[in-house]
PDB file of N, CA and C in Angstrom:
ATOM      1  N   UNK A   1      -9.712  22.444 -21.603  1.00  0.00           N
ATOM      2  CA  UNK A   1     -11.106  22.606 -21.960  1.00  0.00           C
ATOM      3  C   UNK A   1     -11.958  22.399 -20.702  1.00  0.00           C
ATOM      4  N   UNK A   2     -12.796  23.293 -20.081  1.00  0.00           N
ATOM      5  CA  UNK A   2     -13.823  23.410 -19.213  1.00  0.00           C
ATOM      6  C   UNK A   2     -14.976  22.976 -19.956  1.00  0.00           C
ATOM      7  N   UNK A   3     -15.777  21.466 -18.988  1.00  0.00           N
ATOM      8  CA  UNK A   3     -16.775  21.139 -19.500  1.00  0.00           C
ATOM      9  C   UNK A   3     -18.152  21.921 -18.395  1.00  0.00           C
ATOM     10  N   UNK A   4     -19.272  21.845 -18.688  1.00  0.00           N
ATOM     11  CA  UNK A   4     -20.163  21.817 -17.532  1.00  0.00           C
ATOM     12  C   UNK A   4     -20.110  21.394 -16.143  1.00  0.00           C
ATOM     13  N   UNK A   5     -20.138  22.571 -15.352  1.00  0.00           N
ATOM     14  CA  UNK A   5     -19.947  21.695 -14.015  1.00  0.00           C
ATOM     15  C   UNK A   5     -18.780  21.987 -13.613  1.00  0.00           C
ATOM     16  N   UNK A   6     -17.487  21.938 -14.202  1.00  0.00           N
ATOM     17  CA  UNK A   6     -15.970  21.771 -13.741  1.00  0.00           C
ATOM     18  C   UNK A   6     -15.651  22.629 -13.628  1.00  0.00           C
ATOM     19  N   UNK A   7     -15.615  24.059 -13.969  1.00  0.00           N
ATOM     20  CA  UNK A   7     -15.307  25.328 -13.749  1.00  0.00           C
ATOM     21  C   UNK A   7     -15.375  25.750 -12.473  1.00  0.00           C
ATOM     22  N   UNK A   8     -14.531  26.628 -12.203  1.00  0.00           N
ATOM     23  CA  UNK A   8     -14.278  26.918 -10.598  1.00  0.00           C
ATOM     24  C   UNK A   8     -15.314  27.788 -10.110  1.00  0.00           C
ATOM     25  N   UNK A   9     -16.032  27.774  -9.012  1.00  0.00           N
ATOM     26  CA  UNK A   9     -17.852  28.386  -8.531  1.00  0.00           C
ATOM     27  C   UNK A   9     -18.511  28.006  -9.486  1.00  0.00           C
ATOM     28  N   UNK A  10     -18.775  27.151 -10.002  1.00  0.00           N
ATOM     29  CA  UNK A  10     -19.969  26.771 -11.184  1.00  0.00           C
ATOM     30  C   UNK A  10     -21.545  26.500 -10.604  1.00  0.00           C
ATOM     31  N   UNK A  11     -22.285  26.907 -10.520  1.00  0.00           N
ATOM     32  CA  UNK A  11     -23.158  26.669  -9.841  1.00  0.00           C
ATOM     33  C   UNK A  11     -24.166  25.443 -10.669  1.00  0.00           C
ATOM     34  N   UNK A  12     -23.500  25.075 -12.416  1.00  0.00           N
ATOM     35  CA  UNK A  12     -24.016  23.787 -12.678  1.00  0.00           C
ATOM     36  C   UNK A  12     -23.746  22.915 -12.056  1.00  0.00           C
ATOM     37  N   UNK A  13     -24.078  21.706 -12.340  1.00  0.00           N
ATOM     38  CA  UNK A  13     -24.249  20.029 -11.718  1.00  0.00           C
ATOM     39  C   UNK A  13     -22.307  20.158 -12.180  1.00  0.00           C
ATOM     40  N   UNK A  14     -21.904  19.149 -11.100  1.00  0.00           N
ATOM     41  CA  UNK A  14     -20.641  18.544 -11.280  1.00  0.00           C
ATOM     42  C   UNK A  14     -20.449  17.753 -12.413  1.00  0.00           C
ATOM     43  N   UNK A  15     -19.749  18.143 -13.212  1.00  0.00           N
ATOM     44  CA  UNK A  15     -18.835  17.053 -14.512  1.00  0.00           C
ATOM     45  C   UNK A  15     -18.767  16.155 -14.256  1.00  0.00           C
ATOM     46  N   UNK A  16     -18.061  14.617 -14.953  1.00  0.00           N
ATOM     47  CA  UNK A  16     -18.061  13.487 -14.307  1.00  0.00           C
ATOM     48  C   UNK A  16     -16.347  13.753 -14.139  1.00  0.00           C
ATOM     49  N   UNK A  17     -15.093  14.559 -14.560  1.00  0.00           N
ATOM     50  CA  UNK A  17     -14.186  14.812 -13.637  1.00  0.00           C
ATOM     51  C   UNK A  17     -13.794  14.980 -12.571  1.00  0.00           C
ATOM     52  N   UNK A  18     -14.819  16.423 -12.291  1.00  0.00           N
ATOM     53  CA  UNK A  18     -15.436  16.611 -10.828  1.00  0.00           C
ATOM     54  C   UNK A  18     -15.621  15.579  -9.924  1.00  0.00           C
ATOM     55  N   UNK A  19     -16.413  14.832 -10.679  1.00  0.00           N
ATOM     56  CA  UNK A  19     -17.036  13.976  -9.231  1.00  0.00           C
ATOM     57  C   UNK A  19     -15.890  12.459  -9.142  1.00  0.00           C
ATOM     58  N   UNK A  20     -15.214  11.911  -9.691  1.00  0.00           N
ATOM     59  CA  UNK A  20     -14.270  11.541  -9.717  1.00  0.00           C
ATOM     60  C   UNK A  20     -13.744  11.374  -8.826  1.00  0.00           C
ATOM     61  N   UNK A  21     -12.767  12.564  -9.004  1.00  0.00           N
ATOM     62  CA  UNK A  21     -12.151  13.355  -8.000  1.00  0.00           C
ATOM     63  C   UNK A  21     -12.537  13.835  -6.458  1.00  0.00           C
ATOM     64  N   UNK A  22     -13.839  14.020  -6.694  1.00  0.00           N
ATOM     65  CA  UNK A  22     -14.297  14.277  -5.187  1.00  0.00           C
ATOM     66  C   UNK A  22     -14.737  12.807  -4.611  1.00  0.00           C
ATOM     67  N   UNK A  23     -15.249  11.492  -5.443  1.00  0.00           N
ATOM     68  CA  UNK A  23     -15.363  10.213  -4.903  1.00  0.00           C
ATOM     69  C   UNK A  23     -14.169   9.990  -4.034  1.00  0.00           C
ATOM     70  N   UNK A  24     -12.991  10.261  -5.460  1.00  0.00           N
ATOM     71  CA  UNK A  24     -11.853   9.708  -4.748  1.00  0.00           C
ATOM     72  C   UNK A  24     -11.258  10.457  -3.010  1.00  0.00           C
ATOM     73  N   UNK A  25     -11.232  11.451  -3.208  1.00  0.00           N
ATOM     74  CA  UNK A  25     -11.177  12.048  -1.850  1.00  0.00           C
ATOM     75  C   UNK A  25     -11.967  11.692  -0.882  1.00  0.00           C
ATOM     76  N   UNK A  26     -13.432  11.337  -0.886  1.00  0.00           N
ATOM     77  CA  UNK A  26     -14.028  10.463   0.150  1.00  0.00           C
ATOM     78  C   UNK A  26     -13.575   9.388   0.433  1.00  0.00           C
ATOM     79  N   UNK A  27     -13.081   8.452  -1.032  1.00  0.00           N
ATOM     80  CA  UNK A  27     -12.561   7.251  -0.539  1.00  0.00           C
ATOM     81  C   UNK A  27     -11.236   7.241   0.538  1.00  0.00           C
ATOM     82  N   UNK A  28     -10.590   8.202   0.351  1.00  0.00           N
ATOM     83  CA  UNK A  28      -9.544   7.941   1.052  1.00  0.00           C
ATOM     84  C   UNK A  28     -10.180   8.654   2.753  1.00  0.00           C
ATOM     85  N   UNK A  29     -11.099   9.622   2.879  1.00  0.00           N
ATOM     86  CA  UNK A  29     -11.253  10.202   4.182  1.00  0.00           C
ATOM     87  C   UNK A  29     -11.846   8.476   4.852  1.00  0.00           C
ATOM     88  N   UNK A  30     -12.370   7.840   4.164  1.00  0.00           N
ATOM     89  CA  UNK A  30     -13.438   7.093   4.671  1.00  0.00           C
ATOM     90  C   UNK A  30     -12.110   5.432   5.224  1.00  0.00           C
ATOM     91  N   UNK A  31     -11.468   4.957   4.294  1.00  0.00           N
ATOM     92  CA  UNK A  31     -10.406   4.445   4.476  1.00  0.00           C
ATOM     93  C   UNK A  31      -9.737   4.478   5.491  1.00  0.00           C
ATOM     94  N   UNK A  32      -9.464   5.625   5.935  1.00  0.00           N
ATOM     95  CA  UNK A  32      -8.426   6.555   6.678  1.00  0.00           C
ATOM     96  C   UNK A  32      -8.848   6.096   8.396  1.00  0.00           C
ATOM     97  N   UNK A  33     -10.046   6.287   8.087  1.00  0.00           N
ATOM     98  CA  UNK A  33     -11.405   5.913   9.398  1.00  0.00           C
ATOM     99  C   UNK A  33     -11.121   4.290  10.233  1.00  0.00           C
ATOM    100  N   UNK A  34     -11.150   3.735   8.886  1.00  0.00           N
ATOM    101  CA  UNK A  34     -10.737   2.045   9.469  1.00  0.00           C
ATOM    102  C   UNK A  34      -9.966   1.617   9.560  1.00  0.00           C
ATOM    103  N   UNK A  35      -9.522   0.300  10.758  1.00  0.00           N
ATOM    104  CA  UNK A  35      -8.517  -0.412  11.630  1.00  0.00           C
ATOM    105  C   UNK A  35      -8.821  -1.327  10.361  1.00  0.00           C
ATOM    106  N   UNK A  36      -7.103  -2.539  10.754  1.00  0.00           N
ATOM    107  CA  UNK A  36      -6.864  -2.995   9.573  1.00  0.00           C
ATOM    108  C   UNK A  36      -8.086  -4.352   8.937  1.00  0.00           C
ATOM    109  N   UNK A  37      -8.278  -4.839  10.480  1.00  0.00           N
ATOM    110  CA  UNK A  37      -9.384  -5.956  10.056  1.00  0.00           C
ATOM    111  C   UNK A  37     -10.830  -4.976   9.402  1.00  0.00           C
ATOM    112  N   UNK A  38     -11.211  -4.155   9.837  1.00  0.00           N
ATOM    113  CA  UNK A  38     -12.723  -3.765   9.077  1.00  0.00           C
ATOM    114  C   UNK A  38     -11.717  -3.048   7.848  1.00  0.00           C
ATOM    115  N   UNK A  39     -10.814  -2.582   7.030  1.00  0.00           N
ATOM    116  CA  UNK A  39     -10.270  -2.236   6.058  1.00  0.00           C
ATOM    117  C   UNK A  39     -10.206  -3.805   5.435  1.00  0.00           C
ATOM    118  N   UNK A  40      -9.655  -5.202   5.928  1.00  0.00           N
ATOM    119  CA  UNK A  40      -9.562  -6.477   4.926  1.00  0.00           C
ATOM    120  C   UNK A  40     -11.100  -6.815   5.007  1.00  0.00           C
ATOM    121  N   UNK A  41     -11.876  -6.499   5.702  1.00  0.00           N
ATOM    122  CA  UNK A  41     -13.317  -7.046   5.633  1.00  0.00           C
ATOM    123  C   UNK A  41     -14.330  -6.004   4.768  1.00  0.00           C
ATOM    124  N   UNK A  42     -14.140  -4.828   4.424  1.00  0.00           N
ATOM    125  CA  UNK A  42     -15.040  -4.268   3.872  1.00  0.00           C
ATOM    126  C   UNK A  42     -14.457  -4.562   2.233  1.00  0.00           C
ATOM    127  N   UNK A  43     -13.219  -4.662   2.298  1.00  0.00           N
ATOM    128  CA  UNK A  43     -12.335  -4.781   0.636  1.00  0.00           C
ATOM    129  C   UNK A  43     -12.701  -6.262   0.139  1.00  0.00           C
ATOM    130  N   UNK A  44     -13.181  -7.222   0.994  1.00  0.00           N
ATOM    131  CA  UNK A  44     -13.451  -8.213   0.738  1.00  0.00           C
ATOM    132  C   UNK A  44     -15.040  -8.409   0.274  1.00  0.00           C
ATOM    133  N   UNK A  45     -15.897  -8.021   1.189  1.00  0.00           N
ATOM    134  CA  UNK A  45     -16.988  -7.642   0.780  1.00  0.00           C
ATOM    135  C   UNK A  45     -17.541  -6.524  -0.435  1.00  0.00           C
ATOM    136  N   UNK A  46     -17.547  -5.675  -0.053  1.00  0.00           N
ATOM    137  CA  UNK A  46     -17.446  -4.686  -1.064  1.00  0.00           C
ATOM    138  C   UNK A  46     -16.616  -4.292  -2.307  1.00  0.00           C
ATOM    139  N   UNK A  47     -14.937  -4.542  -2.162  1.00  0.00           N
ATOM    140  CA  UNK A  47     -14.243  -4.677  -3.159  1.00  0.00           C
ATOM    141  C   UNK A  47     -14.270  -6.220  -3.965  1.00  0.00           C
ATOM    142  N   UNK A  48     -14.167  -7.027  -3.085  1.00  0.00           N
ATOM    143  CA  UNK A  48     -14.045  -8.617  -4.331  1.00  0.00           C
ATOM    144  C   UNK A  48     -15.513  -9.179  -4.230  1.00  0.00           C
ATOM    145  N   UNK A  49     -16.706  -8.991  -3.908  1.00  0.00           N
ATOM    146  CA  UNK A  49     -17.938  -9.108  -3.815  1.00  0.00           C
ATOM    147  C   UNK A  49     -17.865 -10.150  -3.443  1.00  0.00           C
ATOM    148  N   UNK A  50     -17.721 -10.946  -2.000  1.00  0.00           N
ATOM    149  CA  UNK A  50     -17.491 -11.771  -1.099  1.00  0.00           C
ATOM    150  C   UNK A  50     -18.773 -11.838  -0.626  1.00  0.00           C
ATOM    151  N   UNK A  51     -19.528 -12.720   0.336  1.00  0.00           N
ATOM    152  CA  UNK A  51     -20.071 -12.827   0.949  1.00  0.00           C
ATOM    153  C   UNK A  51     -19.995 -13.195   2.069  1.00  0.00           C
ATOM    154  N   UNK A  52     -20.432 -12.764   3.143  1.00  0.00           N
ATOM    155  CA  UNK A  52     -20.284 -12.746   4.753  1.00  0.00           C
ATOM    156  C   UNK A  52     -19.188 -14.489   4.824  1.00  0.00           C
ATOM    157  N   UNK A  53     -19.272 -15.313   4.833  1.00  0.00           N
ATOM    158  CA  UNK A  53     -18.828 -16.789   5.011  1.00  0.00           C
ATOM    159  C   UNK A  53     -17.641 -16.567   4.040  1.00  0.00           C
ATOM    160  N   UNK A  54     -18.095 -16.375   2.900  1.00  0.00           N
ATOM    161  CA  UNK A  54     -16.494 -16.264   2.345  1.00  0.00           C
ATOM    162  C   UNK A  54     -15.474 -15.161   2.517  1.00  0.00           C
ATOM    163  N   UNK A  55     -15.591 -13.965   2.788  1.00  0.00           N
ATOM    164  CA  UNK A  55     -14.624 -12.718   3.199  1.00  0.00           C
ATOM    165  C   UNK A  55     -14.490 -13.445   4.956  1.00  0.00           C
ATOM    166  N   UNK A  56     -15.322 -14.124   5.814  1.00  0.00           N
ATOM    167  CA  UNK A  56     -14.578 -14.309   6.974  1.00  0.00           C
ATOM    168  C   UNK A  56     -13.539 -15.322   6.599  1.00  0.00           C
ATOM    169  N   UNK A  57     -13.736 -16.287   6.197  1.00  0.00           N
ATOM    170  CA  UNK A  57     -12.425 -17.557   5.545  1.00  0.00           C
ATOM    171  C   UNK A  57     -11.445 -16.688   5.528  1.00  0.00           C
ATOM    172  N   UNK A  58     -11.368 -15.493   3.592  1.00  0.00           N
ATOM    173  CA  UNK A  58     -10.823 -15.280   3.522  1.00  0.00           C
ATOM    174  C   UNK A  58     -10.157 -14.243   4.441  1.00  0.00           C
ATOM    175  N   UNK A  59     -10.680 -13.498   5.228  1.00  0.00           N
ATOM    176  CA  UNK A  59      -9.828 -12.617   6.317  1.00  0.00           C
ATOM    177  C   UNK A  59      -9.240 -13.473   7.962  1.00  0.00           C
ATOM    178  N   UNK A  60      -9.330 -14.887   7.750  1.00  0.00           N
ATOM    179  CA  UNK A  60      -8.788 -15.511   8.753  1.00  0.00           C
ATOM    180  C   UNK A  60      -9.854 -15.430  10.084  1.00  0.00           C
ATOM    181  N   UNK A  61     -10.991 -15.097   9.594  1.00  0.00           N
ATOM    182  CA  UNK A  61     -12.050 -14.388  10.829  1.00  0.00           C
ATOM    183  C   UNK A  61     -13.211 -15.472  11.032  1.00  0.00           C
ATOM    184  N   UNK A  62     -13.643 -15.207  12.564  1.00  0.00           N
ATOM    185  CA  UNK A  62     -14.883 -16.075  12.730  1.00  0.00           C
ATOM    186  C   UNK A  62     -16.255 -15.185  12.009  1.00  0.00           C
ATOM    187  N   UNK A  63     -17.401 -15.800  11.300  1.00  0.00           N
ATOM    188  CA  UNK A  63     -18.564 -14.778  11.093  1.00  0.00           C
ATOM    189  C   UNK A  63     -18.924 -13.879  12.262  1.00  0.00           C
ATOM    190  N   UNK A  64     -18.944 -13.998  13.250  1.00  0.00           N
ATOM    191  CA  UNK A  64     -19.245 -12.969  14.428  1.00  0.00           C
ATOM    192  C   UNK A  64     -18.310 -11.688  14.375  1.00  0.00           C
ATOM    193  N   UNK A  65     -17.161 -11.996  13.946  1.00  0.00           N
ATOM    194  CA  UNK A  65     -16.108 -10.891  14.451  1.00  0.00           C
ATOM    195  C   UNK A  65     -15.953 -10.242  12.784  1.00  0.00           C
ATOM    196  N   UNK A  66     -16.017 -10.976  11.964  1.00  0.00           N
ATOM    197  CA  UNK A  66     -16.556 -10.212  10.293  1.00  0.00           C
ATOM    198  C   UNK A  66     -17.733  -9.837   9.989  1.00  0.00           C
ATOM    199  N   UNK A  67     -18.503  -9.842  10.767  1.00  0.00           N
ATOM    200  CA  UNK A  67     -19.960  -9.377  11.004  1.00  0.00           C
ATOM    201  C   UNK A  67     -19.852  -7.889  11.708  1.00  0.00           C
ATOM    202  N   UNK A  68     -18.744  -8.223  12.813  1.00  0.00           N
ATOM    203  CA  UNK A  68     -18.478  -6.959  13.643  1.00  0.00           C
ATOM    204  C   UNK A  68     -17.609  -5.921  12.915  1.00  0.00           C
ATOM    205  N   UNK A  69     -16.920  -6.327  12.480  1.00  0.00           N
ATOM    206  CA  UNK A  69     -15.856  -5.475  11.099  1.00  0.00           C
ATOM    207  C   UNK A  69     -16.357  -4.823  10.659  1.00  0.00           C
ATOM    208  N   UNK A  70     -17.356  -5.500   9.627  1.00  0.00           N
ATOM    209  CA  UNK A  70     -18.293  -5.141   8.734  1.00  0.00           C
ATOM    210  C   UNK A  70     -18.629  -3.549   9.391  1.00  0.00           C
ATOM    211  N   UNK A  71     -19.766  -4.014  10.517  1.00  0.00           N
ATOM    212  CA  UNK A  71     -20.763  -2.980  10.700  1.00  0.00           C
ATOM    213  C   UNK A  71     -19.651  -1.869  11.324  1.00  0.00           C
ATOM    214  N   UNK A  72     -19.007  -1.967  11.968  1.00  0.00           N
ATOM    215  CA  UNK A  72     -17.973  -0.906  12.524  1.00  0.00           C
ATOM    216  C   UNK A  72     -17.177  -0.358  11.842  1.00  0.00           C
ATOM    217  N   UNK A  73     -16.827  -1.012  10.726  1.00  0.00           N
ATOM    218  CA  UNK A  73     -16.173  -0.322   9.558  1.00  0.00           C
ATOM    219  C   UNK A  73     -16.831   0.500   8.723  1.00  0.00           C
ATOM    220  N   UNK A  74     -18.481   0.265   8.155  1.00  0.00           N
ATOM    221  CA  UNK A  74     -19.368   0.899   7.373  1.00  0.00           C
ATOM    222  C   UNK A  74     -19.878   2.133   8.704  1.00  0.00           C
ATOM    223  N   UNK A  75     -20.082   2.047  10.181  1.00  0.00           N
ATOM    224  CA  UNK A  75     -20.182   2.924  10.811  1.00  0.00           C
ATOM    225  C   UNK A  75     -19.357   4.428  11.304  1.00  0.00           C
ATOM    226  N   UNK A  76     -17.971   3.486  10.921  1.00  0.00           N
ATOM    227  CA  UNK A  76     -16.541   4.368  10.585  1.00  0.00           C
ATOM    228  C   UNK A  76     -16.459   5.613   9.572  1.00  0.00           C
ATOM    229  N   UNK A  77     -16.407   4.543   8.675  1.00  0.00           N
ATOM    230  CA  UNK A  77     -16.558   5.316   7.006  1.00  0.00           C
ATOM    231  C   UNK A  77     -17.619   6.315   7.092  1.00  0.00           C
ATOM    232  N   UNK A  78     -18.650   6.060   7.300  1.00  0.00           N
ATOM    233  CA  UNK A  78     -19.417   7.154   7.191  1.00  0.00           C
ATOM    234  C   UNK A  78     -19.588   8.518   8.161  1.00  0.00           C
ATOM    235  N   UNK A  79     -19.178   7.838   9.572  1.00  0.00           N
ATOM    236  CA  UNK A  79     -18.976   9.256   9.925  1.00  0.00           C
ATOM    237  C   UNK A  79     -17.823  10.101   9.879  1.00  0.00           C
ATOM    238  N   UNK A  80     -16.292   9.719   9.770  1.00  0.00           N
ATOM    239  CA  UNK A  80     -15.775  10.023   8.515  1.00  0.00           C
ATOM    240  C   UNK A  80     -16.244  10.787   7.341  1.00  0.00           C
ATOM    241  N   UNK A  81     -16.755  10.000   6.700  1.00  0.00           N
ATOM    242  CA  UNK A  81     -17.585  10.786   5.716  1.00  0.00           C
ATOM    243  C   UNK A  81     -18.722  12.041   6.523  1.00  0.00           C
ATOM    244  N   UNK A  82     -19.465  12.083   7.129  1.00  0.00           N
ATOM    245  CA  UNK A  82     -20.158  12.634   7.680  1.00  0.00           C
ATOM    246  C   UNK A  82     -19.221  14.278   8.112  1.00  0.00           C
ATOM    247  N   UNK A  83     -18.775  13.795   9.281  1.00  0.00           N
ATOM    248  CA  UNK A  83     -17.269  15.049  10.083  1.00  0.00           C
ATOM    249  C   UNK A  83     -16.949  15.737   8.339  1.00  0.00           C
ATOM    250  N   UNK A  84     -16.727  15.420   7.732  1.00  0.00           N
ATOM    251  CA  UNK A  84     -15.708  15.861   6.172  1.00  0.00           C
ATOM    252  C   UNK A  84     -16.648  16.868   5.461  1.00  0.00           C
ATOM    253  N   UNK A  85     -17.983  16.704   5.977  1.00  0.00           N
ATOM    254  CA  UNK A  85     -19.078  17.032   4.760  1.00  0.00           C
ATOM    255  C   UNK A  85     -19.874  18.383   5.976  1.00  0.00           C
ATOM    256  N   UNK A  86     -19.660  19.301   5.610  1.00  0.00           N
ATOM    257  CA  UNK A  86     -20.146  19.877   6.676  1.00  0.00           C
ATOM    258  C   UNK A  86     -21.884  20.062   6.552  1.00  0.00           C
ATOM    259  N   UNK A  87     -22.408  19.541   5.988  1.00  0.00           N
ATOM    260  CA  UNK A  87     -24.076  19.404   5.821  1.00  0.00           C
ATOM    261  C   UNK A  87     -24.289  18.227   6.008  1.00  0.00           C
ATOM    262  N   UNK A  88     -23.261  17.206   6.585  1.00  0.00           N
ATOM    263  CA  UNK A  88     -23.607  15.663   7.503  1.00  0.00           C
ATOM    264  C   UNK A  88     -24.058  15.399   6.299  1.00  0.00           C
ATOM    265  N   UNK A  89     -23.620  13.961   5.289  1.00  0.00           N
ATOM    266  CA  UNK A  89     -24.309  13.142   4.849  1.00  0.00           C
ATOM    267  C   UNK A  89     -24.829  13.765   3.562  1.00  0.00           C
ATOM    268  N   UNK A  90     -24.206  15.396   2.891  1.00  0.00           N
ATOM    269  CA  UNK A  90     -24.952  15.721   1.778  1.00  0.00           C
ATOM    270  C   UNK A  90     -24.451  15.160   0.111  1.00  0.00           C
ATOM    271  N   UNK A  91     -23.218  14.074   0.369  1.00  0.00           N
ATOM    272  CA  UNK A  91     -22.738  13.361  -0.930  1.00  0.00           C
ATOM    273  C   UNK A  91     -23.772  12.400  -1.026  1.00  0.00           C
ATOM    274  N   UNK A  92     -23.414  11.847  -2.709  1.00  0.00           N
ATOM    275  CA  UNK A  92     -23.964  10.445  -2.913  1.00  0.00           C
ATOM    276  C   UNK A  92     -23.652   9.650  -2.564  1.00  0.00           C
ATOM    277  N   UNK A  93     -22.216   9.175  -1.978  1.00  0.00           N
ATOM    278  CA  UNK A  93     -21.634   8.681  -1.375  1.00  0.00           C
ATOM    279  C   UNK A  93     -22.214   8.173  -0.128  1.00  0.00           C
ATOM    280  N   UNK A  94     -22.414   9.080   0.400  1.00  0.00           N
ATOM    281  CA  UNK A  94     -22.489   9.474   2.366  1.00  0.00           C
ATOM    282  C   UNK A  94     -24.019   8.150   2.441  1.00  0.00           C
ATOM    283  N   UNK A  95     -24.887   8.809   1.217  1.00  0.00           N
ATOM    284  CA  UNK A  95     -26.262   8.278   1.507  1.00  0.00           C
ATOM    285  C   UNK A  95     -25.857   7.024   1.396  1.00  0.00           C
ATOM    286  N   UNK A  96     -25.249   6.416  -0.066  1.00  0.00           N
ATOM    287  CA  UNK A  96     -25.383   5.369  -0.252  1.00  0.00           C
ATOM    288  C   UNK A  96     -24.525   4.602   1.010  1.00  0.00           C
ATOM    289  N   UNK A  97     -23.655   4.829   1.418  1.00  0.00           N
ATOM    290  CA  UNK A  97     -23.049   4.041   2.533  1.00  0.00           C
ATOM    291  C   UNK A  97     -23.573   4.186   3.753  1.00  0.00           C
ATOM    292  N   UNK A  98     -25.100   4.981   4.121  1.00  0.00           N
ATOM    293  CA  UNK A  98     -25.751   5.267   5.418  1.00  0.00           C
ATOM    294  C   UNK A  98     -26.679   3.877   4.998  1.00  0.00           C
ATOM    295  N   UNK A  99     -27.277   3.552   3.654  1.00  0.00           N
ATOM    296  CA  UNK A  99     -28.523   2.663   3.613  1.00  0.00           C
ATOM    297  C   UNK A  99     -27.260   1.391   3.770  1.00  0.00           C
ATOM    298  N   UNK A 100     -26.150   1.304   3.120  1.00  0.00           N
ATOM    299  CA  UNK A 100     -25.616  -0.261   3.541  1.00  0.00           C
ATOM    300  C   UNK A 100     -25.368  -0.293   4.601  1.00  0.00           C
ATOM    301  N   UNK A 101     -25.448   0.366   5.871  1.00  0.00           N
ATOM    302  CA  UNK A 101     -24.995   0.050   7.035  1.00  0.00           C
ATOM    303  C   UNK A 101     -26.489  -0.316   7.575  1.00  0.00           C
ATOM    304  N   UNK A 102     -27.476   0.607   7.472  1.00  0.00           N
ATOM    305  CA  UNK A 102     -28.620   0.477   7.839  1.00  0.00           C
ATOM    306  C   UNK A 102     -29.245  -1.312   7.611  1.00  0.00           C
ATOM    307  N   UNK A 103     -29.218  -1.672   6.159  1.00  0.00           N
ATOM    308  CA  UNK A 103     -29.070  -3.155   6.016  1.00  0.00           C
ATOM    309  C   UNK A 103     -28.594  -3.954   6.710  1.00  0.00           C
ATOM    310  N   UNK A 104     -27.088  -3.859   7.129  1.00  0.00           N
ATOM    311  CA  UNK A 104     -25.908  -4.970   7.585  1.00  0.00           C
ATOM    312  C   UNK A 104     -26.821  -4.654   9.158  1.00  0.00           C
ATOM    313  N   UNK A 105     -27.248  -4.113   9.541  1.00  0.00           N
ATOM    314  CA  UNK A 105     -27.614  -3.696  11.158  1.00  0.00           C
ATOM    315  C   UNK A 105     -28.967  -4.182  10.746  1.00  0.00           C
ATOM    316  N   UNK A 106     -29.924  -3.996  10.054  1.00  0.00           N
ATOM    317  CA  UNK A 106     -31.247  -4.951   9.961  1.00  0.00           C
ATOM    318  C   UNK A 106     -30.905  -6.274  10.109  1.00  0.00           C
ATOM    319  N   UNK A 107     -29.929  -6.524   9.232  1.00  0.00           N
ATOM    320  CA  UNK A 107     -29.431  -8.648   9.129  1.00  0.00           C
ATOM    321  C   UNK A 107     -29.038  -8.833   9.930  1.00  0.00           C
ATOM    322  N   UNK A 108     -28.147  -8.258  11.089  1.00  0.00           N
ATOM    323  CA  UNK A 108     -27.806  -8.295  12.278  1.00  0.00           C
ATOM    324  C   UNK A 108     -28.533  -8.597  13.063  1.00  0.00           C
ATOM    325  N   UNK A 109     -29.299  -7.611  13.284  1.00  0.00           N
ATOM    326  CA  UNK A 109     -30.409  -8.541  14.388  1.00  0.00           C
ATOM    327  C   UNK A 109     -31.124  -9.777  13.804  1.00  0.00           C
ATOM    328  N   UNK A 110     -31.772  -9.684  12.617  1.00  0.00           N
ATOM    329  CA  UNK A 110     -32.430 -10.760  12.554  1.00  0.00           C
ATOM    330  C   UNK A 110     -31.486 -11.991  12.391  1.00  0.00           C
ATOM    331  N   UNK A 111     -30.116 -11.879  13.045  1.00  0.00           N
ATOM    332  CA  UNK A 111     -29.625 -13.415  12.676  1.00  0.00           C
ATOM    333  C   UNK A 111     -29.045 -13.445  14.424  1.00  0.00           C
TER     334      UNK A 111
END
């Protein structure tokens, strides 16, 4: 059964199959991007909803160098993401992981 969206050239909005599927394929281009410490520091943060002091504990890391993870890993991922997308940045994805880096690099300086 073809819902809205999922059909092959559909020029409707993507299904939520569709997009699924195409998340998941970013996730892995974006993955793919990061060394193993910004891969245990973004899964810590972002996957177990850690906070800066507790994902460094738990990744064996000083805050400076899980601070550095962080931003080099979310700078990774996205251009990754970016290179993959040939309109730079036109997923929901792309955006939403351009404003969390943009953040982690605001808190950055101000600390």
């Amino acid at each position: 059964m073809t819902h809205r969206g999922d059909g092959p050239g559909s020029s409707a909005p993507k299904g939520a199959r569709a997009r699924i599927v195409e998340a998941g394929h970013e996730l892995g281009l974006m993955r793919a991007a990061l060394n193993a410490r910004q891969l245990a520091v973004l899964n810590a943060i972002c996957g177990e909803g850690l906070g800066m002091f507790a994902a460094a504990k738990a990744c064996g890391m000083g805050t400076p160098a899980t601070r550095r993870a962080l931003r080099g890993g979310l700078e990774a991922a996205l251009g990754a993401l970016k290179a993959a997308t040939k309109a730079g940045g036109g997923s929901a994805i792309a955006q939403g992981l351009e404003e969390a880096y943009e953040a982690v690099a605001r808190a950055g300086r101000g600390l």
